[in-house]
PDB file of N, CA and C in Angstrom:
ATOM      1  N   UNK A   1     -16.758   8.444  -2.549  1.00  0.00           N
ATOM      2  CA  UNK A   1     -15.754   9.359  -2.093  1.00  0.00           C
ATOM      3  C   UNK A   1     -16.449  10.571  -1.508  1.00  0.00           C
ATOM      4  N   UNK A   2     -15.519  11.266  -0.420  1.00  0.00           N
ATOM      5  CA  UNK A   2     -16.209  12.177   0.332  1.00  0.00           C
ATOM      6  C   UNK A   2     -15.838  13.472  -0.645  1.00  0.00           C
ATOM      7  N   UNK A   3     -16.603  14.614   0.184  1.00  0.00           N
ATOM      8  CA  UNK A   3     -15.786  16.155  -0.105  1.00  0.00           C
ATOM      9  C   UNK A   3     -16.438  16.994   1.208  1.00  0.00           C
ATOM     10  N   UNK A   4     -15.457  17.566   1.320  1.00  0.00           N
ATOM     11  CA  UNK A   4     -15.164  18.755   2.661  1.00  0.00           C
ATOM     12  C   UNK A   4     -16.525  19.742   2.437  1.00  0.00           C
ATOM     13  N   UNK A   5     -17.063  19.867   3.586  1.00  0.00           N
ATOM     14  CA  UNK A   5     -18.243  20.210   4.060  1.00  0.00           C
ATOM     15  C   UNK A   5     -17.512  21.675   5.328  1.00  0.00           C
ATOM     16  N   UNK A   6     -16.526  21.741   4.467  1.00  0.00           N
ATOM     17  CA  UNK A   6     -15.935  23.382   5.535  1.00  0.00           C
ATOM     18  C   UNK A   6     -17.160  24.679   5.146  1.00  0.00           C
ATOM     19  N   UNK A   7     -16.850  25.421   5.864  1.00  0.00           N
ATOM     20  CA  UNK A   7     -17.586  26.846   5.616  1.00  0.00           C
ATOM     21  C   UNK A   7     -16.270  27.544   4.877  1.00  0.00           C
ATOM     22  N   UNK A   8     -17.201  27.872   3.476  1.00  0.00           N
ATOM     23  CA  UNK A   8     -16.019  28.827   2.632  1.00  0.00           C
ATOM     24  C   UNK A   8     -14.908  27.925   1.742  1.00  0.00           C
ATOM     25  N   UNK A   9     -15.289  26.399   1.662  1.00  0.00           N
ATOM     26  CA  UNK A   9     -14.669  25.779   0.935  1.00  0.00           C
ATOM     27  C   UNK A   9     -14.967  25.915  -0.543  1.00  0.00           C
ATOM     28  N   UNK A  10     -14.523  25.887  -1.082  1.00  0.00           N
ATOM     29  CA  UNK A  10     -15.185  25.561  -3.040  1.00  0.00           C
ATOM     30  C   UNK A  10     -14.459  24.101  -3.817  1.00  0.00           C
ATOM     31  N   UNK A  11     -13.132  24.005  -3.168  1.00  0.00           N
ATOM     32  CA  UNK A  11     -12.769  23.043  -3.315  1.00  0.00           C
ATOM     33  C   UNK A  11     -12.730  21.530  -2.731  1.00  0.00           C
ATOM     34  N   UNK A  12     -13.500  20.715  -2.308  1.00  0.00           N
ATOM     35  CA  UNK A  12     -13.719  19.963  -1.447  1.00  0.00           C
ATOM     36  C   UNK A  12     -13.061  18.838  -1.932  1.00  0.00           C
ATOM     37  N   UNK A  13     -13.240  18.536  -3.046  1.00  0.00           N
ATOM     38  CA  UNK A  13     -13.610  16.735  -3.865  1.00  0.00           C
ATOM     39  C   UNK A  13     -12.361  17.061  -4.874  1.00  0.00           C
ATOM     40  N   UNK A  14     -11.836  15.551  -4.497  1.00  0.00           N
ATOM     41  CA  UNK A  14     -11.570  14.503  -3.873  1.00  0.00           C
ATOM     42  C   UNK A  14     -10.899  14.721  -2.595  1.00  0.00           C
ATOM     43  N   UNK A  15     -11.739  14.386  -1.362  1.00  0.00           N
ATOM     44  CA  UNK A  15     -10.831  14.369  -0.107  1.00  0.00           C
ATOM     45  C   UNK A  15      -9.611  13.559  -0.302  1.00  0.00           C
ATOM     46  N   UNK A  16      -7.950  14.064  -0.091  1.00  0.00           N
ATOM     47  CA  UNK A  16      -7.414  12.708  -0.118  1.00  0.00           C
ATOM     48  C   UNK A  16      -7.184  12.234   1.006  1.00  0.00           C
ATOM     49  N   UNK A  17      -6.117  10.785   0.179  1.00  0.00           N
ATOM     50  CA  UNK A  17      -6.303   9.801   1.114  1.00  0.00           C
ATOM     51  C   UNK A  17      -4.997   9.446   1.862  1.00  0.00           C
ATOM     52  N   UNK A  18      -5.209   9.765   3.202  1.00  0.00           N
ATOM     53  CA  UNK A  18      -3.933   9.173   3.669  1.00  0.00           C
ATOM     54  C   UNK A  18      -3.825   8.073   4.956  1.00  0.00           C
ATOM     55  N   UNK A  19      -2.948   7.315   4.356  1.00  0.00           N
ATOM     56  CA  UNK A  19      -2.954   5.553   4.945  1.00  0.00           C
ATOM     57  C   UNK A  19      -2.036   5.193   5.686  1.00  0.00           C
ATOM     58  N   UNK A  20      -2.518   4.386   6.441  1.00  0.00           N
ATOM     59  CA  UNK A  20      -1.873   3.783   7.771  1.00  0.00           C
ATOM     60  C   UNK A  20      -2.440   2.279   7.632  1.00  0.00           C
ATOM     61  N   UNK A  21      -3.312   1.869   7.374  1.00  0.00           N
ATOM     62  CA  UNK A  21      -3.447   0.288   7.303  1.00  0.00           C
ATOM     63  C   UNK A  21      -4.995   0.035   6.078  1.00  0.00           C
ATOM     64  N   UNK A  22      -5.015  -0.426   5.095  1.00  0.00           N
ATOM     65  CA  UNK A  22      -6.183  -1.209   4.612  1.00  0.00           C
ATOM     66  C   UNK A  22      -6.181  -2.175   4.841  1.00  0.00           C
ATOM     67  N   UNK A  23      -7.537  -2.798   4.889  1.00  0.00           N
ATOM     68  CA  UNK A  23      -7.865  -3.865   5.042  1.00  0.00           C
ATOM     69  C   UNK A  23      -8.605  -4.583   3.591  1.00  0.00           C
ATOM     70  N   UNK A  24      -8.990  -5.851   3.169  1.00  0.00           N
ATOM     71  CA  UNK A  24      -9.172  -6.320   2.666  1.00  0.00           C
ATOM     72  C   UNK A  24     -10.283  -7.113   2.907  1.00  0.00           C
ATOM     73  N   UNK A  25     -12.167  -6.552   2.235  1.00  0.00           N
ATOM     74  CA  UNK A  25     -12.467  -7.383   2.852  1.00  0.00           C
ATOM     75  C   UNK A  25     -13.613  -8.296   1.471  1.00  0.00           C
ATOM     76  N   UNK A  26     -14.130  -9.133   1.465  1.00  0.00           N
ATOM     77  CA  UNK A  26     -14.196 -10.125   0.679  1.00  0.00           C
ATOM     78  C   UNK A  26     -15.778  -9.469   0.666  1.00  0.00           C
ATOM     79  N   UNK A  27     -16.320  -9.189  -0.465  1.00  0.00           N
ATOM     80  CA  UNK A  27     -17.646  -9.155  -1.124  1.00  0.00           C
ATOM     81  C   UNK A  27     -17.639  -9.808  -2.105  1.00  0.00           C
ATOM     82  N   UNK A  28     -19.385 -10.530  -2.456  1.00  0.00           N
ATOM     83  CA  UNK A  28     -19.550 -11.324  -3.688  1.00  0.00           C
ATOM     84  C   UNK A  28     -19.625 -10.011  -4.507  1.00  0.00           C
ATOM     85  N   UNK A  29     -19.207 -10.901  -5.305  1.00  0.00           N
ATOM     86  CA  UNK A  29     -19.663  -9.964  -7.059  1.00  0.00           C
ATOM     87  C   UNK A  29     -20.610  -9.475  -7.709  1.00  0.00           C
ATOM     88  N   UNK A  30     -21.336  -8.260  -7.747  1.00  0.00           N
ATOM     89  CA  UNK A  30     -22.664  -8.202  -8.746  1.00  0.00           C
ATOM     90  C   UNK A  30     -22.365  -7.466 -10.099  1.00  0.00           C
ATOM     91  N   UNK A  31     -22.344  -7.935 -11.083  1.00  0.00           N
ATOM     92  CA  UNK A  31     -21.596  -7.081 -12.163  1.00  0.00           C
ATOM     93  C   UNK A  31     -22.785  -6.433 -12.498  1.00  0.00           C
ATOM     94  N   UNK A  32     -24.123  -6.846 -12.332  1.00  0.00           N
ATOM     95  CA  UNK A  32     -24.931  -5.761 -12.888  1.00  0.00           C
ATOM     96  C   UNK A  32     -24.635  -4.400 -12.015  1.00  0.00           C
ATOM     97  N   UNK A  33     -24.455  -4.512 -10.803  1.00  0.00           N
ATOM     98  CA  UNK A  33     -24.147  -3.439 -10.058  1.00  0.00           C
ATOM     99  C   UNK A  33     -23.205  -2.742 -10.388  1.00  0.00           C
ATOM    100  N   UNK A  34     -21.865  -3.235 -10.927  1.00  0.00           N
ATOM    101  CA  UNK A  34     -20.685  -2.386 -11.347  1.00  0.00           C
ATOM    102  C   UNK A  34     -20.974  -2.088 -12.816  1.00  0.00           C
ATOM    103  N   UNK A  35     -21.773  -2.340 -13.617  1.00  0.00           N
ATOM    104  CA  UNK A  35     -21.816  -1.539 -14.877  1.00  0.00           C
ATOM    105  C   UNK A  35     -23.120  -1.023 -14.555  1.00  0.00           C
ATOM    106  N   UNK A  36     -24.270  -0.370 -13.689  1.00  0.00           N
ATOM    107  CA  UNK A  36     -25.102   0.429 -13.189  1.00  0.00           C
ATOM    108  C   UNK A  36     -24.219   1.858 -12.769  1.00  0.00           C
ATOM    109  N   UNK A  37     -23.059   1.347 -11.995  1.00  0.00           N
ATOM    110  CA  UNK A  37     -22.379   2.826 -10.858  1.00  0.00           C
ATOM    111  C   UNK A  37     -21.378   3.040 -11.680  1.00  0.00           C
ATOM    112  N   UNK A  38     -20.898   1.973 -12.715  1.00  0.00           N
ATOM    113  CA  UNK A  38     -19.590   2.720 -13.599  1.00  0.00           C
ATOM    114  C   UNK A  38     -19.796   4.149 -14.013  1.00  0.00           C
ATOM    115  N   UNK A  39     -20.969   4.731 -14.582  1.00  0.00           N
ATOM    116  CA  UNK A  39     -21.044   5.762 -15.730  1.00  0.00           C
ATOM    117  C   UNK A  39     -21.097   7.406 -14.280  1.00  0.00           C
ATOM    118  N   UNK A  40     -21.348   6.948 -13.136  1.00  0.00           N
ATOM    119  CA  UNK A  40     -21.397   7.559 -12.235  1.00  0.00           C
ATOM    120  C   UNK A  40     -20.346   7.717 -11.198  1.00  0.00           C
ATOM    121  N   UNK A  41     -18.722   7.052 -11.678  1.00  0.00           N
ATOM    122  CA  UNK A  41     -17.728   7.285 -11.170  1.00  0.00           C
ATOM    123  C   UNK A  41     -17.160   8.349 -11.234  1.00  0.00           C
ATOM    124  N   UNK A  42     -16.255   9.070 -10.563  1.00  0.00           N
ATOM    125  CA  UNK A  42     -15.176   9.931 -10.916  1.00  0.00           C
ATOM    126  C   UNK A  42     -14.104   9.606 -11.329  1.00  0.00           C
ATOM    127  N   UNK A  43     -13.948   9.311 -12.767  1.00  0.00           N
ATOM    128  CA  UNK A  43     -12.737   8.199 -12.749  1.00  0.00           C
ATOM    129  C   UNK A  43     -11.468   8.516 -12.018  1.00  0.00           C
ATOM    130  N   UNK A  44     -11.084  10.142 -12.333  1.00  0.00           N
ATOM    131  CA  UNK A  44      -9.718  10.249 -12.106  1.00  0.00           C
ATOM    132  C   UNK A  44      -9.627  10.399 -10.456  1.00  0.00           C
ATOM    133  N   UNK A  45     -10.372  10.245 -10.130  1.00  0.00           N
ATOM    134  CA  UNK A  45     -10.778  10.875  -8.093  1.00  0.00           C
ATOM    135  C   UNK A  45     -10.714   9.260  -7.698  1.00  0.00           C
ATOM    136  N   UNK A  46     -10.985   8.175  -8.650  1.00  0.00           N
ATOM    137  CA  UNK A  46     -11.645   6.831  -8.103  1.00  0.00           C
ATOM    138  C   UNK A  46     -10.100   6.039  -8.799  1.00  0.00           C
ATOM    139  N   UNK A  47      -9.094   5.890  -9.701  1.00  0.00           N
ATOM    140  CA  UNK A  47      -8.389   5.349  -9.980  1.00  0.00           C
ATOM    141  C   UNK A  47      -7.048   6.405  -9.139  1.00  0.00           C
ATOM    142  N   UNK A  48      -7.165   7.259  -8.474  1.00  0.00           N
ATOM    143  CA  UNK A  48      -5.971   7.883  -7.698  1.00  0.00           C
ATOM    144  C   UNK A  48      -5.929   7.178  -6.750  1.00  0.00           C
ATOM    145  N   UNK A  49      -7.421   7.275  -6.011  1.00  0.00           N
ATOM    146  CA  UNK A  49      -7.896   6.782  -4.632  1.00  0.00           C
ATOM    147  C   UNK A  49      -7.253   5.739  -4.776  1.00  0.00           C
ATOM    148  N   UNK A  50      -7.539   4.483  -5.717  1.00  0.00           N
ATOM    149  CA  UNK A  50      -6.896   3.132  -5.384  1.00  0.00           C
ATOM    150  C   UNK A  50      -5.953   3.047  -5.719  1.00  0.00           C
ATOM    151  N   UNK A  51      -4.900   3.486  -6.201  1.00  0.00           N
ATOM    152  CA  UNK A  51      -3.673   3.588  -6.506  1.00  0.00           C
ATOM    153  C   UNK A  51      -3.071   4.418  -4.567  1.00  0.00           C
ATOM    154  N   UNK A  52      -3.485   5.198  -4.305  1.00  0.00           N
ATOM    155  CA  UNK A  52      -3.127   5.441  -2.976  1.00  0.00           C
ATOM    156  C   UNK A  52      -3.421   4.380  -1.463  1.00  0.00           C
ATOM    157  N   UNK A  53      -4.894   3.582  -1.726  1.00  0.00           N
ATOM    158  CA  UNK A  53      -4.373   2.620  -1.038  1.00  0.00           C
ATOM    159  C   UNK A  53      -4.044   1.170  -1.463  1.00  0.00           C
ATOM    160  N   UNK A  54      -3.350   1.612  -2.225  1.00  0.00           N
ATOM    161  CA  UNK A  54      -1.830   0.294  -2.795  1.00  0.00           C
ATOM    162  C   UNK A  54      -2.465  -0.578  -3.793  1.00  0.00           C
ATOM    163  N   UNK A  55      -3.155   0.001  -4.960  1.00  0.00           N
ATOM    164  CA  UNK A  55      -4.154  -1.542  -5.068  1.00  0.00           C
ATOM    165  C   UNK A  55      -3.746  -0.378  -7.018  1.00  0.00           C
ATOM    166  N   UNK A  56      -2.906  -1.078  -7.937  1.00  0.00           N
ATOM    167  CA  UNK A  56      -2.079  -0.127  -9.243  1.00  0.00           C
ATOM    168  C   UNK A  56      -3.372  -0.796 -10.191  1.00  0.00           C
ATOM    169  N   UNK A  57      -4.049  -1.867 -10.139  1.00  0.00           N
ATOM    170  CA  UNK A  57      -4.565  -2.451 -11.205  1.00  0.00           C
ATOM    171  C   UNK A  57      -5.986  -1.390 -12.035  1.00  0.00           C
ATOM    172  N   UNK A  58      -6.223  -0.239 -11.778  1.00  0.00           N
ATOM    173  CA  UNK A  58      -7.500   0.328 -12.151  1.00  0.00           C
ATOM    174  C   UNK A  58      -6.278   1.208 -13.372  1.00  0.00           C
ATOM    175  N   UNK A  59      -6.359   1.646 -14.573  1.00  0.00           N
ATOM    176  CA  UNK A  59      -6.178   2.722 -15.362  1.00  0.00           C
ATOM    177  C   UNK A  59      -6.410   4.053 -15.453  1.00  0.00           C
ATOM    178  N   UNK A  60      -5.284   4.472 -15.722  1.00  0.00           N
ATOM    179  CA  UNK A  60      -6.110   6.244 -15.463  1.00  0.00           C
ATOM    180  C   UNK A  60      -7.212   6.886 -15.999  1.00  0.00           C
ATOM    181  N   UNK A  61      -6.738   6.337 -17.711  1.00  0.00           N
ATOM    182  CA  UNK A  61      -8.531   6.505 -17.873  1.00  0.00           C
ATOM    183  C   UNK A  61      -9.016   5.874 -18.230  1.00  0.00           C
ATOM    184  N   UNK A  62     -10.500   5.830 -17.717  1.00  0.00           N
ATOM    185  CA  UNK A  62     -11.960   5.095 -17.685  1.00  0.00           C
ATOM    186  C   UNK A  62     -11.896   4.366 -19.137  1.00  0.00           C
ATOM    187  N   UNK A  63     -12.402   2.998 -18.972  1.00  0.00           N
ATOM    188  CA  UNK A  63     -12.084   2.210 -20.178  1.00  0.00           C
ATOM    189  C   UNK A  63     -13.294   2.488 -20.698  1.00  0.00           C
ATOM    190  N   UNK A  64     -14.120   1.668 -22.158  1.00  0.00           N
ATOM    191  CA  UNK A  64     -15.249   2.062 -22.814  1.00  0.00           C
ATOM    192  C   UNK A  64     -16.541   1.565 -21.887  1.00  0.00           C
ATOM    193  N   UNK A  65     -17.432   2.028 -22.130  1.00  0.00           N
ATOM    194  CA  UNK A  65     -18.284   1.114 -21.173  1.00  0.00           C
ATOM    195  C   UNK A  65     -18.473  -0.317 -21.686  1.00  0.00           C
ATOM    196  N   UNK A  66     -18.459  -0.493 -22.801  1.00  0.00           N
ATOM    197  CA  UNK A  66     -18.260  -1.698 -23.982  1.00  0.00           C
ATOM    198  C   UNK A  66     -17.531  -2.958 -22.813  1.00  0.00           C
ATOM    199  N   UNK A  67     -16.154  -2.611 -22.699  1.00  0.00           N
ATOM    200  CA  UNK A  67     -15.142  -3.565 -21.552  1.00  0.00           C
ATOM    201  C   UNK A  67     -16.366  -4.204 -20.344  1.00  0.00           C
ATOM    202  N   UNK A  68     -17.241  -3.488 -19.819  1.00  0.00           N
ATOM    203  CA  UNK A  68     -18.052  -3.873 -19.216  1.00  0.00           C
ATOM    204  C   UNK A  68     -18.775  -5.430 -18.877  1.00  0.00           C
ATOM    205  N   UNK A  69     -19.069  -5.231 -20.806  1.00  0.00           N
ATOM    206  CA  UNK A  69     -19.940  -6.299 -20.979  1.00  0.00           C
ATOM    207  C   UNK A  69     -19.206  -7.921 -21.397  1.00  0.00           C
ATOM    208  N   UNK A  70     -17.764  -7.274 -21.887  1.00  0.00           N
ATOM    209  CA  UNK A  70     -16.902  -8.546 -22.379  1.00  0.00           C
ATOM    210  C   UNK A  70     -15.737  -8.831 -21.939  1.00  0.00           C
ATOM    211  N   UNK A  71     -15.390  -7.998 -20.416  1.00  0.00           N
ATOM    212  CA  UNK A  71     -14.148  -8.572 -20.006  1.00  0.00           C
ATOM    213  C   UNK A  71     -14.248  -8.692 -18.717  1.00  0.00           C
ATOM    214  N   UNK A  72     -14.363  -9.630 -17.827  1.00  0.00           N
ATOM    215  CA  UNK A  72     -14.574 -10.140 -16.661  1.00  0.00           C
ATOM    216  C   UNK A  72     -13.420  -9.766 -15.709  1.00  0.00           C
ATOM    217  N   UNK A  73     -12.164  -9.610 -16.697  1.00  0.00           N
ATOM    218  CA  UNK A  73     -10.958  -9.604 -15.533  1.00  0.00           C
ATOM    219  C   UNK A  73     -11.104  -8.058 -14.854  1.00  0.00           C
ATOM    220  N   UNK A  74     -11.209  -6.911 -16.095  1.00  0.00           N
ATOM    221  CA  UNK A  74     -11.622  -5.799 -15.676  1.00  0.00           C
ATOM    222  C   UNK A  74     -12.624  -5.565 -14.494  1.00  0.00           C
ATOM    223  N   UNK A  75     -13.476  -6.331 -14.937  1.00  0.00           N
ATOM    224  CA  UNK A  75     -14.850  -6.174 -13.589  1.00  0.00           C
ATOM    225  C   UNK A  75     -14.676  -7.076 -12.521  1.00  0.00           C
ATOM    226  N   UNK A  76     -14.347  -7.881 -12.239  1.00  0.00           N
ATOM    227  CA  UNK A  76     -12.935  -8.330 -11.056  1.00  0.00           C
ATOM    228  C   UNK A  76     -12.482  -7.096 -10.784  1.00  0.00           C
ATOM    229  N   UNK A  77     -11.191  -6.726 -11.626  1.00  0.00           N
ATOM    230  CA  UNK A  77     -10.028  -5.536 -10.716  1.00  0.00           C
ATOM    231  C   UNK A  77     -11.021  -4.643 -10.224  1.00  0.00           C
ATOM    232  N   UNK A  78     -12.361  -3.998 -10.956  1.00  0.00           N
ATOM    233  CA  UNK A  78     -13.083  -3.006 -10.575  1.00  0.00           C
ATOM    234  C   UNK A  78     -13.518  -3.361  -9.352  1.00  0.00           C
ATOM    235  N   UNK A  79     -14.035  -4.344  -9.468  1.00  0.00           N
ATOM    236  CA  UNK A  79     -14.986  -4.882  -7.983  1.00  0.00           C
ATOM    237  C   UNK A  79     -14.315  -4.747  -7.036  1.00  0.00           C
ATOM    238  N   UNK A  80     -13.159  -4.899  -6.944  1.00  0.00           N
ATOM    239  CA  UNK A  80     -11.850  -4.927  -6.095  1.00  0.00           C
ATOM    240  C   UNK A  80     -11.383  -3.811  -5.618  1.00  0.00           C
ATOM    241  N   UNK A  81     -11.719  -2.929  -6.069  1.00  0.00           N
ATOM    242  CA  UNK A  81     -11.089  -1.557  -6.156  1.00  0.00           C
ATOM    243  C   UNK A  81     -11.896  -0.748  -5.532  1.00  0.00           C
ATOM    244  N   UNK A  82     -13.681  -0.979  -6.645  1.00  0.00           N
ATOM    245  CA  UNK A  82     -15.221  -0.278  -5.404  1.00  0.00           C
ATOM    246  C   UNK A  82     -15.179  -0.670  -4.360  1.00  0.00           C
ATOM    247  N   UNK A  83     -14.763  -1.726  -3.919  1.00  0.00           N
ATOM    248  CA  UNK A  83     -15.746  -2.446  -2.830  1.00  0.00           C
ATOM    249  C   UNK A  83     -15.190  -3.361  -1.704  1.00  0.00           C
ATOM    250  N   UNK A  84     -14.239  -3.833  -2.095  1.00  0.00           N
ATOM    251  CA  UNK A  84     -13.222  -4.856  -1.793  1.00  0.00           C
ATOM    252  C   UNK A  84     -11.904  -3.795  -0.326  1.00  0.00           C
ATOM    253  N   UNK A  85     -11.640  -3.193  -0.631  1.00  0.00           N
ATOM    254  CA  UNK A  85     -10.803  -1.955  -0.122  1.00  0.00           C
ATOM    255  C   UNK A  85     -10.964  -1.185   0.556  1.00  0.00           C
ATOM    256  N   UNK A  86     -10.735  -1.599   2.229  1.00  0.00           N
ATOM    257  CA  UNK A  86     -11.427  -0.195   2.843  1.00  0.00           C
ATOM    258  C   UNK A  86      -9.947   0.483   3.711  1.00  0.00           C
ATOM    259  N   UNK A  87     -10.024   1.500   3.828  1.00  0.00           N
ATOM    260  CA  UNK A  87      -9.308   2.574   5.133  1.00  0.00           C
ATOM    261  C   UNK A  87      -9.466   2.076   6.299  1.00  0.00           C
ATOM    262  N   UNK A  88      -8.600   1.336   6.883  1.00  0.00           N
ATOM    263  CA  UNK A  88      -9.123   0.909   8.187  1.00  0.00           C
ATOM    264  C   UNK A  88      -8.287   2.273   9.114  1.00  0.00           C
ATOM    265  N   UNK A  89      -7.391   2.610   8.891  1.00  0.00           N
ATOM    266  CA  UNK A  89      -6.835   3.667   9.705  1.00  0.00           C
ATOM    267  C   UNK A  89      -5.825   4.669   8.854  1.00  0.00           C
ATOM    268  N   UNK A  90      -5.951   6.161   8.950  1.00  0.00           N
ATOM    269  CA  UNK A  90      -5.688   7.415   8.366  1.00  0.00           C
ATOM    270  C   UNK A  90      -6.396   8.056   8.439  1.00  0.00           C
ATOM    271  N   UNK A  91      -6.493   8.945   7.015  1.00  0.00           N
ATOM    272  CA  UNK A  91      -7.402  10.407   7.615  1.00  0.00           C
ATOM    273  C   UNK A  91      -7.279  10.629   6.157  1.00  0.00           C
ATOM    274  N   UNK A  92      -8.550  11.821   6.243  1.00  0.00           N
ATOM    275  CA  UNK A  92      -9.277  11.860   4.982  1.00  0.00           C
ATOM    276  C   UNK A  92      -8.734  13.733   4.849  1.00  0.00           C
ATOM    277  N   UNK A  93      -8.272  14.289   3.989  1.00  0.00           N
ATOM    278  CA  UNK A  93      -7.749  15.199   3.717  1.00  0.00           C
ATOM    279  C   UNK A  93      -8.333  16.477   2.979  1.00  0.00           C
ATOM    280  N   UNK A  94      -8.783  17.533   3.529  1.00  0.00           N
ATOM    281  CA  UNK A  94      -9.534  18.458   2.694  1.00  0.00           C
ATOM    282  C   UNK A  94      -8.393  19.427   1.945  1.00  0.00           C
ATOM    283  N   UNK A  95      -8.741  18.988   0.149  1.00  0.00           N
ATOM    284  CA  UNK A  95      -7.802  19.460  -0.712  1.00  0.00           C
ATOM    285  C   UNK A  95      -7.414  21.234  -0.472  1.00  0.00           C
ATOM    286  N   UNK A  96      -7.928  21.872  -0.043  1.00  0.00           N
ATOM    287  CA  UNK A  96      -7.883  22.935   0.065  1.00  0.00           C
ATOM    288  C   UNK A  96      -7.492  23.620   1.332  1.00  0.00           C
ATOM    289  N   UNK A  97      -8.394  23.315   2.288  1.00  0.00           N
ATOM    290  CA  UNK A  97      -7.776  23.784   3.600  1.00  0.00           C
ATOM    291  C   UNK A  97      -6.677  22.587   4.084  1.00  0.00           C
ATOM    292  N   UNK A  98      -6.343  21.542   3.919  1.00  0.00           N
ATOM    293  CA  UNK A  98      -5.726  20.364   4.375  1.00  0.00           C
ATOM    294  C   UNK A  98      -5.931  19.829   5.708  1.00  0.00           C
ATOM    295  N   UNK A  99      -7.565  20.693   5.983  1.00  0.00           N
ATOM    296  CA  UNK A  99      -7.965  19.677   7.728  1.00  0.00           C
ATOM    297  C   UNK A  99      -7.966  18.220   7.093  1.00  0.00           C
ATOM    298  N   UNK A 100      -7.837  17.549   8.433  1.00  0.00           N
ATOM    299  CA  UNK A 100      -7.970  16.002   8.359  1.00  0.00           C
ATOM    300  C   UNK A 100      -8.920  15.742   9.475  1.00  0.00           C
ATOM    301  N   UNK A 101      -9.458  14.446   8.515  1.00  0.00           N
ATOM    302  CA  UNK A 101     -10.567  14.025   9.267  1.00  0.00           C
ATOM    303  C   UNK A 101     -10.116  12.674   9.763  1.00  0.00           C
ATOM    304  N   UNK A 102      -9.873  11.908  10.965  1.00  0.00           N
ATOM    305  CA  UNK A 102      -9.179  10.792  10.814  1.00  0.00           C
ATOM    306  C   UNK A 102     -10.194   9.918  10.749  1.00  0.00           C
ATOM    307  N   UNK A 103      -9.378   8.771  10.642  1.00  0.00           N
ATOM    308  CA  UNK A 103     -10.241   7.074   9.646  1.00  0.00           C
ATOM    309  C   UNK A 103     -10.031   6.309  11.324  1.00  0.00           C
ATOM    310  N   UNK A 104     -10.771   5.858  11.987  1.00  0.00           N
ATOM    311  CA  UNK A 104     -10.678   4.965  13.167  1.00  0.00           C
ATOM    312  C   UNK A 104     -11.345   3.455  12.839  1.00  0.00           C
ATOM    313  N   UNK A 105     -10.935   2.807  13.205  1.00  0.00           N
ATOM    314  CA  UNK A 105     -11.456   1.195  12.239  1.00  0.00           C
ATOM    315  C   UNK A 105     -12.271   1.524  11.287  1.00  0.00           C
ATOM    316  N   UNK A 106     -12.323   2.006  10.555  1.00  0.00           N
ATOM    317  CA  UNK A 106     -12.892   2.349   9.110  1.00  0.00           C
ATOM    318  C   UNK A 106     -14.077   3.460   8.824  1.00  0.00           C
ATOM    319  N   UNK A 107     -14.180   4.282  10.157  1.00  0.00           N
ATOM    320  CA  UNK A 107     -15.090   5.287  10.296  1.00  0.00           C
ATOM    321  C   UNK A 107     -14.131   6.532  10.214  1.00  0.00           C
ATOM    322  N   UNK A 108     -14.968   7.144   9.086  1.00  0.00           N
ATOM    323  CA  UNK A 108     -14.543   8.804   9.268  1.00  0.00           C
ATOM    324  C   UNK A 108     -15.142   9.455  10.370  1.00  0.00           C
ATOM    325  N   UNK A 109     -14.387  10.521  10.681  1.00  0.00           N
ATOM    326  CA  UNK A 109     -15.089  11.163  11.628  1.00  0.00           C
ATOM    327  C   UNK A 109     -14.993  12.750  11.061  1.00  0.00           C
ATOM    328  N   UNK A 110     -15.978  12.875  10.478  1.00  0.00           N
ATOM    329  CA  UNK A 110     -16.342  14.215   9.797  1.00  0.00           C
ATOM    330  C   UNK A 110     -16.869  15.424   9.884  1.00  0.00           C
ATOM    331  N   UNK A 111     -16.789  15.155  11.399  1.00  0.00           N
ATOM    332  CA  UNK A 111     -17.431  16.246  12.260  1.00  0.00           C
ATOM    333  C   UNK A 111     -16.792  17.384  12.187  1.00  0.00           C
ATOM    334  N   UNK A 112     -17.759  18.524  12.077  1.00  0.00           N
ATOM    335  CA  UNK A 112     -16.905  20.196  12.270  1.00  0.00           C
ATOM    336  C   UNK A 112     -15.884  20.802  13.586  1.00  0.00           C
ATOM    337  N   UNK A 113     -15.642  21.637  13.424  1.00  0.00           N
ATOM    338  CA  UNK A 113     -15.340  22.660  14.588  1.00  0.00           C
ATOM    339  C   UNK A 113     -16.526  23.562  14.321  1.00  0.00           C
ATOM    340  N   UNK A 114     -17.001  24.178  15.451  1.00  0.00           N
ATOM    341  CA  UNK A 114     -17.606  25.465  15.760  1.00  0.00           C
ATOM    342  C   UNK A 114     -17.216  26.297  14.820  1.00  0.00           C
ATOM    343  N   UNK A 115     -15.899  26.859  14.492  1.00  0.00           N
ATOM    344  CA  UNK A 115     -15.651  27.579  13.490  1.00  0.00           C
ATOM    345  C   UNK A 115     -15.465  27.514  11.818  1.00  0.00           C
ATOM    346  N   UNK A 116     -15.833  25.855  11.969  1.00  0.00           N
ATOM    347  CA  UNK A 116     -16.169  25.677  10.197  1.00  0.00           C
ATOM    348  C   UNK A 116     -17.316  25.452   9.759  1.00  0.00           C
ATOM    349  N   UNK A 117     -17.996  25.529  10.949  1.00  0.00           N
ATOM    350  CA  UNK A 117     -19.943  25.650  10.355  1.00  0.00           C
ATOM    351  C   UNK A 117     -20.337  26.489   9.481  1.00  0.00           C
TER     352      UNK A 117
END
């Protein structure tokens, strides 16, 4: 997840998210990888996010890291949720000032103005 890179921001993170089309796209599975980046999530920034682009199965809060090692369906929905899910078109929202950055086939475009350097 991004955060706003304005001049004079303090509040940046979580940019939100606003949607016009996801896409769905198919990655294999590495679960060592998703219990490596779990402990380094934002949960509540990372279970909003996917709940905003349409995808309810993540919990609000972060399960034990324990679930990790013994429940597969969880690390499925997770995988699904990191990785699986992209923004193909919208715009990425700075919580504070509310510039938008728009999403063009799945690229932000995060570039400044002259006057937010």
């Amino acid at each position: 997840m991004l955060s706003s890179n304005i001049k004079g921001v303090t509040n940046g993170f979580p940019l939100k998210i606003q949607v016009e089309k996801v896409v769905e796209k198919h990655v294999e599975i590495n679960h060592d990888f998703l219990r490596n980046i779990f402990p380094k999530i934002d949960w509540k920034a990372f279970s909003d996010a996917s709940r905003i682009m349409g995808y309810d199965e993540m919990p609000e809060e972060p399960p034990e890291p324990s679930v990790l090692e013994s429940n597969v369906e969880f690390l499925g929905k997770f995988h699904h949720a990191l990785l699986e899910l992209h923004l193909e078109e919208g715009a990425l929202l700075c919580p504070e000032t509310g510039r938008k950055f728009p999403v063009n086939k799945g690229i932000p475009n995060m570039l400044l103005l002259e006057d937010e350097v």
